[in-house]
N, C-alpha and C. Protein backbone atom coordinates (compact mmCIF):
# COMPACT_ATOMS: atom_id res chain seq x y z
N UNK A 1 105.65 104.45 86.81
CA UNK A 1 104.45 104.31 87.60
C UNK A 1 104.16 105.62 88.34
N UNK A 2 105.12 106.05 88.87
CA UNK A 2 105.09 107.44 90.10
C UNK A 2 104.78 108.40 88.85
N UNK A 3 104.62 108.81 87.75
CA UNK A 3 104.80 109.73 86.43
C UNK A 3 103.30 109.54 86.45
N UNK A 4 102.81 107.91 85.90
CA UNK A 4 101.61 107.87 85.64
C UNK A 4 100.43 108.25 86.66
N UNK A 5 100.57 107.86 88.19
CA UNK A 5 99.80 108.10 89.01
C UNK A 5 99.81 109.38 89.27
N UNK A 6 100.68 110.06 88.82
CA UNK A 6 100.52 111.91 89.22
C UNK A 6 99.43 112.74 88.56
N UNK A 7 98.64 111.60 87.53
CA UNK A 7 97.30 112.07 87.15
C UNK A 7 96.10 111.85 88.15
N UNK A 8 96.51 110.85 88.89
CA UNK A 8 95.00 110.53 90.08
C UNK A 8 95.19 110.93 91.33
N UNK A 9 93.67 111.25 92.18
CA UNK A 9 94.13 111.28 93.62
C UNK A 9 95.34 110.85 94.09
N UNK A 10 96.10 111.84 95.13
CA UNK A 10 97.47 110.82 95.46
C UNK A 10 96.97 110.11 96.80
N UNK A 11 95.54 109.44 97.03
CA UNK A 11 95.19 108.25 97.50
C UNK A 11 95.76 107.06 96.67
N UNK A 12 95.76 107.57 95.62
CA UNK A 12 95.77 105.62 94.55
C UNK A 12 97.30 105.77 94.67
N UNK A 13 97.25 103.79 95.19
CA UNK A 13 98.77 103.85 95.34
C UNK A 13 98.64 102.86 94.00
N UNK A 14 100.42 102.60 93.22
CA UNK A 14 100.58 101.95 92.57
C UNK A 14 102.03 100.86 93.02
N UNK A 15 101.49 99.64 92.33
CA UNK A 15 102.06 98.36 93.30
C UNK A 15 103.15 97.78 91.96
N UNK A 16 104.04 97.47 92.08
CA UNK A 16 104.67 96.87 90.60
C UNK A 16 105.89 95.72 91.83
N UNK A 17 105.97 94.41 91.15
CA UNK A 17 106.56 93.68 91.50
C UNK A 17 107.64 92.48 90.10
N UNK A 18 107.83 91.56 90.36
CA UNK A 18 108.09 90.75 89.47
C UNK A 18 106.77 89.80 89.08
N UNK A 19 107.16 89.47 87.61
CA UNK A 19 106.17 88.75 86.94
C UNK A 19 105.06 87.65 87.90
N UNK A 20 105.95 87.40 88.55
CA UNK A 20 104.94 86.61 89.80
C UNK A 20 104.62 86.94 90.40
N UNK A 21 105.05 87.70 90.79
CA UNK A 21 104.42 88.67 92.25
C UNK A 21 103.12 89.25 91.92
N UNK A 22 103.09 89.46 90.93
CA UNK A 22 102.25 90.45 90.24
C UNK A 22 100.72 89.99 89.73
N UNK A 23 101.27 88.66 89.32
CA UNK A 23 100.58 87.62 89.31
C UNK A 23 99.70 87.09 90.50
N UNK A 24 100.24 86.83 91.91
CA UNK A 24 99.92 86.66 92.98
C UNK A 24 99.04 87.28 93.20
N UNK A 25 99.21 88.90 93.37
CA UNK A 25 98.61 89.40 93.71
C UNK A 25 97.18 90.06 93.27
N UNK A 26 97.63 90.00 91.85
CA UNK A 26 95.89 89.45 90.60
C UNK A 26 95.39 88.57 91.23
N UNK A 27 96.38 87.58 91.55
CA UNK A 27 94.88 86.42 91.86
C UNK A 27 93.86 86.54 92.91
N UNK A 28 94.78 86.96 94.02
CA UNK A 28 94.10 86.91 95.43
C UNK A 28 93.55 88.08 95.37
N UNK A 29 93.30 89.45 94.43
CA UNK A 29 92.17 89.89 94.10
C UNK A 29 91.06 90.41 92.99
N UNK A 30 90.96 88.83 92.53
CA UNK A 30 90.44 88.91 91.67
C UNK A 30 90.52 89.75 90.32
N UNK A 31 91.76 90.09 90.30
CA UNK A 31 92.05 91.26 89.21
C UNK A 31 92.41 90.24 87.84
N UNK A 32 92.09 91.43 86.72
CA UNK A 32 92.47 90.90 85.32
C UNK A 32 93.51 91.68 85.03
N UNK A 33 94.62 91.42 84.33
CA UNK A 33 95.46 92.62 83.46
C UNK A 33 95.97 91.58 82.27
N UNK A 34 96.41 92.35 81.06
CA UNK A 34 96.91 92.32 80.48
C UNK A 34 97.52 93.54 79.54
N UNK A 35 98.95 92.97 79.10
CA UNK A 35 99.61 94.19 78.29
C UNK A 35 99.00 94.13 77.17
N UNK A 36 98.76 95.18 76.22
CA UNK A 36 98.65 95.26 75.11
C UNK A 36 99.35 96.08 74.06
N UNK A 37 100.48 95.75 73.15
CA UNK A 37 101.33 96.15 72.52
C UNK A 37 100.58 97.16 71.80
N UNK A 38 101.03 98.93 71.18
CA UNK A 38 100.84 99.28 70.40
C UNK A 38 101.59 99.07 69.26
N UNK A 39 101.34 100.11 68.17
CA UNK A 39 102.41 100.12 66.82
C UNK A 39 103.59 100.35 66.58
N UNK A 40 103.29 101.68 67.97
CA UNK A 40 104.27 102.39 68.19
C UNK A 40 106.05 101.77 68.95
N UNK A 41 105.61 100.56 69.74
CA UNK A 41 106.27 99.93 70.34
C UNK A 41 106.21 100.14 71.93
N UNK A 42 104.81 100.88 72.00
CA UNK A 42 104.85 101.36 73.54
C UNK A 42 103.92 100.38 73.86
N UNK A 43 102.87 100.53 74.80
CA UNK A 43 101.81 99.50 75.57
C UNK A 43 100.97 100.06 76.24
N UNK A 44 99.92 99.33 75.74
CA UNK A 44 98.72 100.18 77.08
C UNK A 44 98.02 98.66 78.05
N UNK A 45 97.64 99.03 79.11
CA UNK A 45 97.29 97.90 80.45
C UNK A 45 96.06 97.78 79.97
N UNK A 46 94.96 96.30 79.63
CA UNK A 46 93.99 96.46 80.19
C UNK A 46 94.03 95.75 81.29
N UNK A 47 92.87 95.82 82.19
CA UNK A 47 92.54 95.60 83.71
C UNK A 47 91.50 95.84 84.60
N UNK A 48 91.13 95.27 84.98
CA UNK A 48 90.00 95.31 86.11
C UNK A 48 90.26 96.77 86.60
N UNK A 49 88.99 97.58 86.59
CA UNK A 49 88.66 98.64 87.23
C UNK A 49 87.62 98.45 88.61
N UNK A 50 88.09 98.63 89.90
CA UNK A 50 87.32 98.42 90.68
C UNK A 50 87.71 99.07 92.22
N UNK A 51 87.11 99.43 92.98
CA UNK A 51 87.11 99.62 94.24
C UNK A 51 87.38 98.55 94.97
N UNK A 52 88.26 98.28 95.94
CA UNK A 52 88.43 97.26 96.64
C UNK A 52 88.28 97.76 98.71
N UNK A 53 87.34 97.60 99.38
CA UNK A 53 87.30 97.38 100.31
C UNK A 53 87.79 96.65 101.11
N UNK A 54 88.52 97.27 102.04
CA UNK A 54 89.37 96.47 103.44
C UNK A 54 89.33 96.84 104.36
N UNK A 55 89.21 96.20 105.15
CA UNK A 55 88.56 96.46 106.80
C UNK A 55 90.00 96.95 107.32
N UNK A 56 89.03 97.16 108.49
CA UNK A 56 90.56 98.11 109.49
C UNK A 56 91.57 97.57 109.62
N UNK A 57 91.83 96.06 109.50
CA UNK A 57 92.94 94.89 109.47
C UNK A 57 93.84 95.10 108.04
N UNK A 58 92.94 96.07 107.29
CA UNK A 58 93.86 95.96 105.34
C UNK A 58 92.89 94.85 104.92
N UNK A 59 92.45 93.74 105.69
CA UNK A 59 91.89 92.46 104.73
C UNK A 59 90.92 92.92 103.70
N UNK A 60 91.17 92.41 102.36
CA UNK A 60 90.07 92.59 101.54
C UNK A 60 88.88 91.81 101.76
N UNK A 61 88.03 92.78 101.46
CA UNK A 61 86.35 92.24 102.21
C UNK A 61 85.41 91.79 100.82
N UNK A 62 85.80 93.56 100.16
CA UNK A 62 84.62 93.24 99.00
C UNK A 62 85.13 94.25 98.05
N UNK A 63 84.78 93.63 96.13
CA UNK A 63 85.16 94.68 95.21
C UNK A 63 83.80 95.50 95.23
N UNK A 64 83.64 96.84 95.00
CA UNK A 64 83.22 97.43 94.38
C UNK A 64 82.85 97.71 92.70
N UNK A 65 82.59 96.71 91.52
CA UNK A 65 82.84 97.33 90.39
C UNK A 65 82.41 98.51 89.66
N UNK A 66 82.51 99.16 88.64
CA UNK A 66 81.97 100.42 87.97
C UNK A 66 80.43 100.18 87.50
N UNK A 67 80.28 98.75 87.45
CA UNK A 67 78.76 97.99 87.24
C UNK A 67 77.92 98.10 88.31
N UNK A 68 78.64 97.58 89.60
CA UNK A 68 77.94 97.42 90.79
C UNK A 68 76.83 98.69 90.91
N UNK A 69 75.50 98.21 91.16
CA UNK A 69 74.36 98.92 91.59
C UNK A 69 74.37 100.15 92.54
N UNK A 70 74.17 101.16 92.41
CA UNK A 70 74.51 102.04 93.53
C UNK A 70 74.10 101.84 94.91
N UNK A 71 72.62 101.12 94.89
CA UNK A 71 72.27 100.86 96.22
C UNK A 71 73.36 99.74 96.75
N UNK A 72 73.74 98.71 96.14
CA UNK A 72 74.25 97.82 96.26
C UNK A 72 75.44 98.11 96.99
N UNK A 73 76.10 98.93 96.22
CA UNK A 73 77.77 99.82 96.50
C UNK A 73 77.49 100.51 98.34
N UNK A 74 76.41 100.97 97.75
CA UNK A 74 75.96 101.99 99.78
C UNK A 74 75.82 100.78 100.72
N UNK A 75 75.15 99.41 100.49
CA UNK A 75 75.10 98.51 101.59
C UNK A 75 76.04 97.83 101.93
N UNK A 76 77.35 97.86 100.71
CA UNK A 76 78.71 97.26 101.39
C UNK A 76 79.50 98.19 101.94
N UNK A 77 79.34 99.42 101.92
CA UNK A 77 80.09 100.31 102.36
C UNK A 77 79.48 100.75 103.97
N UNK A 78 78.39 100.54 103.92
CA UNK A 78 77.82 100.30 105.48
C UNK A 78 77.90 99.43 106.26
N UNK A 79 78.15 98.14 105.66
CA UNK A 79 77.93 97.05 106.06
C UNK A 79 79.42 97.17 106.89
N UNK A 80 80.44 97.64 105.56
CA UNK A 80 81.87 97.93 106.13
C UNK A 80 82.36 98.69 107.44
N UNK A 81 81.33 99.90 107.13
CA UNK A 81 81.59 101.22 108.19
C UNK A 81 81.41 100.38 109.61
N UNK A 82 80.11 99.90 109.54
CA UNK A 82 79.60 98.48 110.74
C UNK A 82 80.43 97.86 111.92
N UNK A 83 81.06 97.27 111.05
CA UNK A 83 82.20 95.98 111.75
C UNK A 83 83.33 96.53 112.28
């Protein structure tokens, strides 16, 4: 994980738990993943790509997706700055 994230901002944290945990924590935000086996015997993730907003508490408020409207994206992020 620490290998793979050394390609992104070192804002993005990466979270790895047990099969449930992991699970859990998909649910309560709305995330998709799944493994997908190559040929090779290695694997690639698919998964929800998204921005997740949390107020000054950490609580998640609101996703952001790569779909979401730009105006749309600026009024939750104000709405956020706001409160």
């Amino acid at each position: 994980m620490k290998e793979y994230l050394s390609s992104f901002d070192p804002r993005i944290r990466g979270l790895t738990g047990t099969e449930k945990q992991i699970a859990a924590v998909a649910k309560a935000y709305g995330a998709y993943y799944r493994r997908i086996p190559l040929e090779d015997g290695d694997y690639a993730m698919d998964h929800t790509a998204a921005i997740y907003l949390m107020d000054r508490a950490g609580k998640f408020v609101n996703p952001i997706s790569l779909q979401t409207d730009d105006k749309v994206a600026i009024e939750r992020l104000q709405q956020l700055a706001a409160s």
